[in-house]
Protein backbone atom coordinates (compact mmCIF):
# COMPACT_ATOMS: atom_id res chain seq x y z
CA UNK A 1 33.12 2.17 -7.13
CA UNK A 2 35.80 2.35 -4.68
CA UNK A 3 37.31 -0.56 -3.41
CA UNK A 4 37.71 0.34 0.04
CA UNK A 5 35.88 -0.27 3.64
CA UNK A 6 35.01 1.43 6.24
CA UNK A 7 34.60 -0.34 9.72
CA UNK A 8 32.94 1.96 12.60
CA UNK A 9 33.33 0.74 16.09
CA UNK A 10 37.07 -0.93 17.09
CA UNK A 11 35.57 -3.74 19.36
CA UNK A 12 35.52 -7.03 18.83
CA UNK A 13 33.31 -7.07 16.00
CA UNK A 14 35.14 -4.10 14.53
CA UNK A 15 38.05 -5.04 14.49
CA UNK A 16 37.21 -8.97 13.33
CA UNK A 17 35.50 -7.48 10.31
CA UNK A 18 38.26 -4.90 9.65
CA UNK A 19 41.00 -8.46 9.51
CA UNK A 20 38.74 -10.18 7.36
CA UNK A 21 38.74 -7.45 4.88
CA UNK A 22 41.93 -6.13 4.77
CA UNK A 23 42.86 -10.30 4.96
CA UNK A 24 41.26 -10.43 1.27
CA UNK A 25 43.37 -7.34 0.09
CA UNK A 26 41.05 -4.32 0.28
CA UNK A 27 41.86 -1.01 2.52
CA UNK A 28 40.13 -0.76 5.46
CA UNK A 29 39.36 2.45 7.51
CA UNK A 30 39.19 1.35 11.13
CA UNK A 31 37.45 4.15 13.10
CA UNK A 32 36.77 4.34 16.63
CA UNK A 33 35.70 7.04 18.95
CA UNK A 34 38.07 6.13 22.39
CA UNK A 35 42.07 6.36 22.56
CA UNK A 36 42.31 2.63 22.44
CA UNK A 37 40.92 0.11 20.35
CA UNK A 38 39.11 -3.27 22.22
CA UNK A 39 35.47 -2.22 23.11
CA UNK A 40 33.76 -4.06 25.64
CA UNK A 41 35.50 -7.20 25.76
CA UNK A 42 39.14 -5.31 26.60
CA UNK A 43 37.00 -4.43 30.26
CA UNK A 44 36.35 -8.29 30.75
CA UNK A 45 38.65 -10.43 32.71
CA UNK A 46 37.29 -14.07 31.75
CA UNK A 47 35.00 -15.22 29.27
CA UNK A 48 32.31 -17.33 29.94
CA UNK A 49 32.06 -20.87 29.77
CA UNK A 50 35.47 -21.64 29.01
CA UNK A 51 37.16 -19.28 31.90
CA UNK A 52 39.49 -18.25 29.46
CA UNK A 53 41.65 -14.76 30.06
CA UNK A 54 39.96 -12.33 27.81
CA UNK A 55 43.20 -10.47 26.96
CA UNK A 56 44.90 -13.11 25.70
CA UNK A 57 42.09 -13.18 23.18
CA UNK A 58 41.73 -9.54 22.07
CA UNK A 59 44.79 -8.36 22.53
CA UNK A 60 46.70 -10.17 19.45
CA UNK A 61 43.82 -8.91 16.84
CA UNK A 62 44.33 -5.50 18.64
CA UNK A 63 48.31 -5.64 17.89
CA UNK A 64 47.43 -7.38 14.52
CA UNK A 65 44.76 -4.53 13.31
CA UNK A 66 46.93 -1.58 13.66
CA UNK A 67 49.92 -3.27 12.24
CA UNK A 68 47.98 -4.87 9.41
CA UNK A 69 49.33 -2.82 5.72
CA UNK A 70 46.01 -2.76 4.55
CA UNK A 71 43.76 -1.26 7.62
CA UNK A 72 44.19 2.52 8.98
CA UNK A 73 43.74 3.10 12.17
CA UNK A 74 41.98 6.25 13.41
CA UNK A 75 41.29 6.14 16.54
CA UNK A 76 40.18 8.98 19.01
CA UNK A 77 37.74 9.78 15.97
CA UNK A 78 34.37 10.01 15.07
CA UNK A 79 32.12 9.48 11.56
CA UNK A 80 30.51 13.22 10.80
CA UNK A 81 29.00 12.84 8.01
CA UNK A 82 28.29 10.45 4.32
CA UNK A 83 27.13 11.17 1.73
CA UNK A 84 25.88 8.33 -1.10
CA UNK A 85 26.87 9.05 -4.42
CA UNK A 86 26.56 6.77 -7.23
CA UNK A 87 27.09 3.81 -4.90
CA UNK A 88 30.11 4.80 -3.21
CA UNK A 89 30.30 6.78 -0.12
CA UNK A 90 32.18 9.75 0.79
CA UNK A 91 32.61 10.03 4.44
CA UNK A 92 33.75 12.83 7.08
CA UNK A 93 35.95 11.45 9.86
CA UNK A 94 36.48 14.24 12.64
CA UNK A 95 39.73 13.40 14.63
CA UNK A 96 39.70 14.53 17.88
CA UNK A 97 43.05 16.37 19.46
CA UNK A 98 44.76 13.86 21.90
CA UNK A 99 46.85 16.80 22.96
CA UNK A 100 49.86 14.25 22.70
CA UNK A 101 51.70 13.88 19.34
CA UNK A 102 51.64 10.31 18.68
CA UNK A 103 54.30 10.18 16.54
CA UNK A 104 56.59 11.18 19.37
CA UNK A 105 55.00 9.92 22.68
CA UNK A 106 57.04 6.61 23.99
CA UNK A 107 54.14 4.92 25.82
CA UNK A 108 56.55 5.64 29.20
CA UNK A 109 53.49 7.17 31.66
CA UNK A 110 55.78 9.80 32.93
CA UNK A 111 53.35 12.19 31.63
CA UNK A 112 50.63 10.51 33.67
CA UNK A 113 52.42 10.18 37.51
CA UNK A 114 53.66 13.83 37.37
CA UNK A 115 49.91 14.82 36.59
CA UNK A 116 48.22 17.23 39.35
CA UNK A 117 45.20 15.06 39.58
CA UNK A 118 47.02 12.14 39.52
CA UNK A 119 44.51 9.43 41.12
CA UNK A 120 41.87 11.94 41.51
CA UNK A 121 39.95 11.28 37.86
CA UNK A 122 37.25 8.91 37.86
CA UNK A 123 38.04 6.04 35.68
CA UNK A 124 35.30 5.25 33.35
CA UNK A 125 37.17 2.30 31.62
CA UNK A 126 37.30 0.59 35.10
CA UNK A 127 33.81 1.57 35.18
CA UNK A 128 34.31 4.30 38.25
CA UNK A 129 35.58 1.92 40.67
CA UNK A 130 38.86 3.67 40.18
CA UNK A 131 40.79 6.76 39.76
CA UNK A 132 43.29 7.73 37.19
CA UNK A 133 45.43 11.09 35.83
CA UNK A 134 43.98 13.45 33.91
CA UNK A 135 46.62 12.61 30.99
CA UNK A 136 46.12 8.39 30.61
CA UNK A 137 45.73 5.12 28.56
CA UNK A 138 42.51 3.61 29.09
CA UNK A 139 44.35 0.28 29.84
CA UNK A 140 47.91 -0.88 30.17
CA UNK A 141 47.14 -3.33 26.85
CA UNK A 142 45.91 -0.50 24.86
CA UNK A 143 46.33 0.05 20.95
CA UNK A 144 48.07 2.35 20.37
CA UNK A 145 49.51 2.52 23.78
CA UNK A 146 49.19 6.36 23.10
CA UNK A 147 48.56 8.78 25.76
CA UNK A 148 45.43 11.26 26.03
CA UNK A 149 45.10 14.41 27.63
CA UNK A 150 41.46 14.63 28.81
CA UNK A 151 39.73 17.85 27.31
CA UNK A 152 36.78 17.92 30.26
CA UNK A 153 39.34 17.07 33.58
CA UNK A 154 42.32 18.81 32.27
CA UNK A 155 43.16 22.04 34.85
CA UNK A 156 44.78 24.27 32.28
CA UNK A 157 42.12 23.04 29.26
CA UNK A 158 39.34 23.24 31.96
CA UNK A 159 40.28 26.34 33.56
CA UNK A 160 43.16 27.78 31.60
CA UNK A 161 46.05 27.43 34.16
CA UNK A 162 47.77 24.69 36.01
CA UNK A 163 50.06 25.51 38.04
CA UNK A 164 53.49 27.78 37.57
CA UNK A 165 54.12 24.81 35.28
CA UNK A 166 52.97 22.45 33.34
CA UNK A 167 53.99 18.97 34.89
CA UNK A 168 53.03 17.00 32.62
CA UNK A 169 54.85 18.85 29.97
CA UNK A 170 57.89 19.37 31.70
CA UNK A 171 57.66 15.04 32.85
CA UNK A 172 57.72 14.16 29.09
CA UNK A 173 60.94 14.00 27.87
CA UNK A 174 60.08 13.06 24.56
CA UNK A 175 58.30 16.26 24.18
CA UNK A 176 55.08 14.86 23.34
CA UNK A 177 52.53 17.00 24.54
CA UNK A 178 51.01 19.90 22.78
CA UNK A 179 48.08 21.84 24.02
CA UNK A 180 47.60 24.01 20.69
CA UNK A 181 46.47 21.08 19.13
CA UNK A 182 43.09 21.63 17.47
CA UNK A 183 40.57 19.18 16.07
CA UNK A 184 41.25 18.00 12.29
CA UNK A 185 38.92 16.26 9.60
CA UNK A 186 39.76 13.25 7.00
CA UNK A 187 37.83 12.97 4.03
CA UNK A 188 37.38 9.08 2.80
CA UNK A 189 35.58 7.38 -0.30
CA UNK A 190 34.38 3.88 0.04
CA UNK A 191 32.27 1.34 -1.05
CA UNK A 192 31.45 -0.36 2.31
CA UNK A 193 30.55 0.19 5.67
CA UNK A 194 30.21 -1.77 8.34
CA UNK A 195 28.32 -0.42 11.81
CA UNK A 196 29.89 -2.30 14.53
CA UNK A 197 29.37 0.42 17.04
CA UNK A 198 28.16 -2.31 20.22
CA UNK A 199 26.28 -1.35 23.22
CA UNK A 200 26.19 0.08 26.52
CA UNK A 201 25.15 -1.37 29.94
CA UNK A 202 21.55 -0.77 31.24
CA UNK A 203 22.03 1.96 33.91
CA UNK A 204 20.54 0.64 37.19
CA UNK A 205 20.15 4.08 38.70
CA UNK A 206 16.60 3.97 36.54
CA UNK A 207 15.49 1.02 38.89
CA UNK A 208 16.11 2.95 41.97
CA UNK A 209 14.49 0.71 44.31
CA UNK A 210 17.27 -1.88 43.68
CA UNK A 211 19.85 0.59 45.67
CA UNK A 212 22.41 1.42 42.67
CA UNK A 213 23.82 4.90 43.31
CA UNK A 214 22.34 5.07 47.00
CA UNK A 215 24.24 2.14 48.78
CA UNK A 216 27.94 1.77 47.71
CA UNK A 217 28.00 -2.20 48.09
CA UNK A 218 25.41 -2.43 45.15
CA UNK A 219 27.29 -2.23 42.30
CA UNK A 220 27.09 -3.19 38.29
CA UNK A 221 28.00 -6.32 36.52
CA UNK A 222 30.33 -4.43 34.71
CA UNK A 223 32.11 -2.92 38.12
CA UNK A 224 32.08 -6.17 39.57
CA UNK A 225 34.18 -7.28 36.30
CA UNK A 226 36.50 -4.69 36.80
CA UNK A 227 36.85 -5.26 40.90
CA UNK A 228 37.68 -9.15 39.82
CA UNK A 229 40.08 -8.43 37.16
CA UNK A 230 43.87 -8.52 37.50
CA UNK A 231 44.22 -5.37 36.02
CA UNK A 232 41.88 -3.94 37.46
CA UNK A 233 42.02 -1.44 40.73
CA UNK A 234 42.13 -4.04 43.74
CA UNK A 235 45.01 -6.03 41.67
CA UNK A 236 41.91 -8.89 41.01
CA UNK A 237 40.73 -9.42 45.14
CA UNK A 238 37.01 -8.52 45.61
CA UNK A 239 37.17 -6.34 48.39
CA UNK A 240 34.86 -3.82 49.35
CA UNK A 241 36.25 -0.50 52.03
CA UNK A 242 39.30 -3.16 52.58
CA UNK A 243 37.01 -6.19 53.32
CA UNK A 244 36.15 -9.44 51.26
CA UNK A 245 32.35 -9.76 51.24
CA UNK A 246 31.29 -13.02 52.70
CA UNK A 247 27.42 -12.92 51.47
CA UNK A 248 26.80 -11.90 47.82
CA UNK A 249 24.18 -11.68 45.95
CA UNK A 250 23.10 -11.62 42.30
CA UNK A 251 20.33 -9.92 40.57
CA UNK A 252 19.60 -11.08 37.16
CA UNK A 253 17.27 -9.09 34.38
CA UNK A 254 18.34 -5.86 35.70
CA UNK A 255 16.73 -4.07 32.67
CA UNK A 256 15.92 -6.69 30.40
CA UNK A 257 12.40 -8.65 30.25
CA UNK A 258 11.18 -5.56 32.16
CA UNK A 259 7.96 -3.73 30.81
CA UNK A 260 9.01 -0.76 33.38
CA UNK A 261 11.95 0.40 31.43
CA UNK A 262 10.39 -1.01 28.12
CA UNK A 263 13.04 -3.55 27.69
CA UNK A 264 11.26 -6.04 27.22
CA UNK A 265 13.46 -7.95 25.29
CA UNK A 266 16.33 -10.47 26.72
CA UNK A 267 19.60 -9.40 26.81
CA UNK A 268 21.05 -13.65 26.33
CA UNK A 269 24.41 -12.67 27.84
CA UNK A 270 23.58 -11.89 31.65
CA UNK A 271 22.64 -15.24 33.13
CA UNK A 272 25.95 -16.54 31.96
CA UNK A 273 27.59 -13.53 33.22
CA UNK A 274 26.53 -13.96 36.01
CA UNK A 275 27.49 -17.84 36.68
CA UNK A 276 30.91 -16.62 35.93
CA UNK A 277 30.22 -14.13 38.61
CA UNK A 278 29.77 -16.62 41.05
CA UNK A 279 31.93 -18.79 40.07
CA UNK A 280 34.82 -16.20 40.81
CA UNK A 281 33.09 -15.13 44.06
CA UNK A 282 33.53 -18.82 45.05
CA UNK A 283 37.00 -19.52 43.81
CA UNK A 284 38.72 -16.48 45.82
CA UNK A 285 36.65 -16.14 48.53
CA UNK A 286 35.64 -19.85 49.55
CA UNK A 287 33.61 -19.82 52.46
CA UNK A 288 31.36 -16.73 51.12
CA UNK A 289 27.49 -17.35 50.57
CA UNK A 290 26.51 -16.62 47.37
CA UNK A 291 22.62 -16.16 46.33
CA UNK A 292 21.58 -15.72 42.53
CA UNK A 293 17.72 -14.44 42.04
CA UNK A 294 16.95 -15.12 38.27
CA UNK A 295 13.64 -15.37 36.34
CA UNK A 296 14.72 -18.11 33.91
CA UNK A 297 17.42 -19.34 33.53
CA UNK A 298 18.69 -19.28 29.41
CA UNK A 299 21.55 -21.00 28.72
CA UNK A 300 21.44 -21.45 25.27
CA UNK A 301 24.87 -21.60 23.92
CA UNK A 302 27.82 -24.77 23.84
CA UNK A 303 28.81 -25.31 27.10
CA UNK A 304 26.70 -23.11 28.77
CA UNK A 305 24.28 -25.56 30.61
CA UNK A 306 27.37 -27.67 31.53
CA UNK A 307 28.89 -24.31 33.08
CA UNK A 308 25.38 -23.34 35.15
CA UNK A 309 25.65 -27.37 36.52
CA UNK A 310 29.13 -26.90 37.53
CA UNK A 311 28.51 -23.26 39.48
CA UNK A 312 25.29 -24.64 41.33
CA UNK A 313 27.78 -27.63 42.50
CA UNK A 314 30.10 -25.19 44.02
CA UNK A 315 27.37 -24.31 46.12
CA UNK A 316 25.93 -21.02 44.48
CA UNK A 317 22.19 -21.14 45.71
CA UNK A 318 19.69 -20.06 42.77
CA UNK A 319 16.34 -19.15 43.83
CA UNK A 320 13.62 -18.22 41.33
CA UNK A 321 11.86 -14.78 41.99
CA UNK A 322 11.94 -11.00 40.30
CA UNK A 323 13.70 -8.74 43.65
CA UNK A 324 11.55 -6.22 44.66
CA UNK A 325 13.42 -3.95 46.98
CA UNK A 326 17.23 -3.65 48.62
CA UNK A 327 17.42 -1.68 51.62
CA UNK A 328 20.04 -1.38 54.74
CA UNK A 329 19.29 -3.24 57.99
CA UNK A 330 22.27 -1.99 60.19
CA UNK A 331 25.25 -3.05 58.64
CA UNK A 332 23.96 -5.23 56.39
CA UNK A 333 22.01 -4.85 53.05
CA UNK A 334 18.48 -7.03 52.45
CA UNK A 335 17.20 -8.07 49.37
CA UNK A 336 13.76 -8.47 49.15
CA UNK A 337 11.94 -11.23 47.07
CA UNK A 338 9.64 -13.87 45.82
CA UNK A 339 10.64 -17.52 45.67
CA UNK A 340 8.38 -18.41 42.93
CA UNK A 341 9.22 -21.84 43.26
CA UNK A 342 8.14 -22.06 47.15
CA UNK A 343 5.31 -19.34 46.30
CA UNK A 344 6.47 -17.33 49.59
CA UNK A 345 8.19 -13.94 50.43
CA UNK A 346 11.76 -14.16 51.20
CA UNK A 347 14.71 -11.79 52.18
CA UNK A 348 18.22 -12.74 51.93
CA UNK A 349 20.55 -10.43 54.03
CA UNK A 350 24.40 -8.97 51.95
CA UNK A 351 27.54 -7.84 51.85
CA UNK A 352 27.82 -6.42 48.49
CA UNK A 353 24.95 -7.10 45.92
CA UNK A 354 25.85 -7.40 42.01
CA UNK A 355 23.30 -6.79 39.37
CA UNK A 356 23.33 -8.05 36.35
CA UNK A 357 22.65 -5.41 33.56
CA UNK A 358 21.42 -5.76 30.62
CA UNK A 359 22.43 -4.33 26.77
CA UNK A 360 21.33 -1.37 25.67
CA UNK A 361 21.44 0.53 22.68
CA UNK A 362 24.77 3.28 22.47
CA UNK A 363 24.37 6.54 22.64
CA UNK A 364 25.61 6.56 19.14
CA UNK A 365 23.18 4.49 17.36
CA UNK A 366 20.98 6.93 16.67
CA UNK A 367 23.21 10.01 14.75
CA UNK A 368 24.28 6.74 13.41
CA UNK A 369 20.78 5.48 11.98
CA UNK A 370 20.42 9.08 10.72
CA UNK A 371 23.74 9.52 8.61
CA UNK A 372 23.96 6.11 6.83
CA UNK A 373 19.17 6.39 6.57
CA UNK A 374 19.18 3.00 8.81
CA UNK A 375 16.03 1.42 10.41
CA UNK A 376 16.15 0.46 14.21
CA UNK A 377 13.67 -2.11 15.22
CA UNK A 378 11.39 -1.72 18.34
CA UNK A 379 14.58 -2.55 20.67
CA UNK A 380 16.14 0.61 19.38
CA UNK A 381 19.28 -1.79 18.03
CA UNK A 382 19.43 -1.32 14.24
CA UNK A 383 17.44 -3.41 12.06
CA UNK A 384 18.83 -6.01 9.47
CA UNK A 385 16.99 -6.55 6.11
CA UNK A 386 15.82 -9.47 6.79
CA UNK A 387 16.31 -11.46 10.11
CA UNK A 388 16.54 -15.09 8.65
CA UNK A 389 17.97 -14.35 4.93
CA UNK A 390 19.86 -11.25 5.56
CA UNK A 391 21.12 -10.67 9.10
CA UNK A 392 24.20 -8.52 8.29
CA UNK A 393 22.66 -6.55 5.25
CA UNK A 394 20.85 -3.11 6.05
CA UNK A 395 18.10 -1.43 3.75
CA UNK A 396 20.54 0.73 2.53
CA UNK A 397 23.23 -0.72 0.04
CA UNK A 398 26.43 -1.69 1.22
CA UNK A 399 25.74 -0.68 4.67
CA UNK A 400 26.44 -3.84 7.03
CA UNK A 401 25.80 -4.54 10.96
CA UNK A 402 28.25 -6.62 13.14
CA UNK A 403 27.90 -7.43 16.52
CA UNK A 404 25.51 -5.92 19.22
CA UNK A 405 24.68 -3.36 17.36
CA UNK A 406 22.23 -5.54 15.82
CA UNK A 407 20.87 -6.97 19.21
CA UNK A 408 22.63 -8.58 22.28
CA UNK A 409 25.18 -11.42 21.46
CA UNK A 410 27.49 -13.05 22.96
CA UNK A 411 31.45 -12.82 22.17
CA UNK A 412 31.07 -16.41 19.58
CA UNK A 413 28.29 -14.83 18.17
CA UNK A 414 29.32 -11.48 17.81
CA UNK A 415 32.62 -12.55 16.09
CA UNK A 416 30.54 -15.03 13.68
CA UNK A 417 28.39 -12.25 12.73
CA UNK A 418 31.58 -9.75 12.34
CA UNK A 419 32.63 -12.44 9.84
CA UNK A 420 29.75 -12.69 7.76
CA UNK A 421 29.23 -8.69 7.57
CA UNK A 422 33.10 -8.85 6.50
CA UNK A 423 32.38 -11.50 3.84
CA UNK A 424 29.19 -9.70 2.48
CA UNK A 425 31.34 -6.29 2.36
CA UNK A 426 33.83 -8.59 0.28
CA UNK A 427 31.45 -9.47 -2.14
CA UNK A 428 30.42 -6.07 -3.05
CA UNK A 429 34.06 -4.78 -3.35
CA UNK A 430 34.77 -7.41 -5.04
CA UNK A 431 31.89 -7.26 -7.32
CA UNK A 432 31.91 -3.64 -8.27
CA UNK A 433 36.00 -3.38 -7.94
């Protein structure tokens, strides 16, 4: 059997699992679909309960993966096919043309300010709050800090002209772009893979009566992350059309425990996200009123309790009721409720409302499940042999789950369960080597 591992998904997970392995001296393929390595976690700003910068976290194990001898990175790239045969696996990696020769671009952003839609593409990494070029890097921390021309807002890949001239082209002085650049395809055998392909956000739009899409002061968890992030568009203020909001409110279980959108499982990351929420909301804008609706509150994990104590005793009001309806009143937006715990109606007037998504199963999961013949359990995450004696191994051999692709975790969790898949991957290359 080969002696080699493939890793699919370059978050947190992915990229934890591809260290481990290529740590014990086995190749590692490292494949992940965006320009940039750093998943979910490289849109975060703090982690929760600690407050600590999430960058300074991921952003050595993103320099460390794509320097390490024994992983390849292919990024911008996506598994096509595998095949099982006599244990090991041959796989199809399609990589995707960037449209900028790597080997040549300088990182510089010329490219990017010279663009003719310069600040007029919608940013999906800052989760649309922004706007960016039409050649970019997802993020200024990104790995490889590579630029990308985008196939689908590109004028002259779009529409087959742009311009007398191409500016981007003529901005790069190393010479870096290439438009005849066509898609290419890397054949790999292995005897491991590891899923690690993590989730998406629940999209509020499908709970329209909370306001998301309609009013432009409701907005995600995730947006709200990337409004309150130094890196992010406003430079870390929360404003909203120029103004700090001075009432805010939070809307926990937005898609989770919710038999409308069949979630009914809990997504164990939002009520925490949302304390840190507050908290921020608090810290730069001190006088603002801050109201949390929850259902229950679960915090389950070290520290967490301790954190939820110290955010109600900065003032953040928590009042216990499923929200029923947001709607405008003049200026102002209402949020519509039950305060279970006083067992009467209740409406709490806003500034900017946040709701707190929950995690959802990737697009991906399911081409996923069908190349590498994977169960999903009723959630739609993938399903583990066994949930208490094998929680990393799948029904098919040498196939392994890290992270949220399993089911919602937190970061601590997702990198302990990166670390196991990584060991039991290990023991099989080892094993068979």
């Amino acid at each position: 059997m080969n002696n080699s591992a493939l890793v699919i998904g370059g978050g947190i997970a992915g990229i934890q699992a591809a260290l481990d392995i290529g740590d014990a001296g086995f190749k590692v393929y490292l494949v992940e679909k965006e320009p940039s390595v750093g998943g979910r976690m490289s849109q975060l700003d703090k982690t929760f309960p600690t407050l600590d910068c999430s960058a300074c976290i991921l952003t050595p194990k993103m320099v460390d993966v794509s320097r390490h001898p024994n992983i390849e990175l292919l990024t911008y790239s996506e598994v096509t096919d595998v095949q099982d045969a006599a244990g090991e696996f041959r796989v199809t990696v399609k990589r995707k043309p960037r449209y900028v020769d790597v080997t040549k671009c300088t990182g510089c952003g010329s490219c990017a300010e010279a663009c003719r839609l310069k600040g007029r593409v919608v940013d999906t990494f800052n989760a649309e709050i922004g706007k960016r070029s039409a050649i970019y890097v997802p993020f200024p921390q990104a790995v490889p800090l590579k630029y990308t021309v985008d196939p689908t807002k590109c004028l002259f890949l779009t529409r087959g002209v742009c311009g007398k001239t191409f500016l981007c082209k003529d901005a790069c002085k190393a010479d870096a772009i290439d438009f005849n650049m066509k898609e290419s395809f890397v054949d790999l055998n292995v005897g491991a893979i590891i899923v690690a392909t993590g989730f998406d956000p629940f999209n509020a739009a499908l709970k329209p009566e909370l306001g998301y899409g309609t009013y432009p002061n409701v907005i995600s968890s995730l947006q709200f992350e990337r409004l309150s992030s130094a890196s992010g568009p406003t430079a870390g203020r929360i404003v909203l059309n120029g103004k700090e909001p001075q009432e805010v409110v939070f809307v926990q279980c937005v898609g989770s425990r919710d038999q409308t959108t069949g979630n009914l499982y809990c997504s164990r990351v939002c009520c925490m996200i949302t304390a840190k929420h507050a908290h921020l909301v608090k810290d730069r804008i001190h006088d603002a009123r801050v109201t949390v609706f929850y259902a229950d509150i679960r915090a389950f994990g070290k520290g967490f309790e301790e954190f939820y104590d110290r955010v109600r005793a900065e003032g953040v009001n928590y009042r216990r009721g499923y929200v029923s309806e947001i709607f405008k009143r003049g200026e102002k937006l209402v949020v519509r409720s039950e305060d279970t715990l006083l067992g009467q109606p209740v409406e709490v007037t806003a500034d900017l409302v946040v709701l707190s998504n929950g995690l959802v199963p990737r697009p991906e999961t399911d081409p996923i499940a069908k190349l590498l013949n994977l169960a999903k359990s009723a959630d739609g995450f993938l399903a583990e042999a066994h949930p208490k004696m094998r929680p990393v191994d799948t029904t098919t051999d040498g196939v392994f789950l890290a992270g949220c692709v399993q089911g919602p975790k937190d970061i601590p969790d997702t990198v302990a369960h990166a670390k196991a898949a990584a060991s039991a991957a290990i023991v099989r290359l080892r094993s068979h080597g």
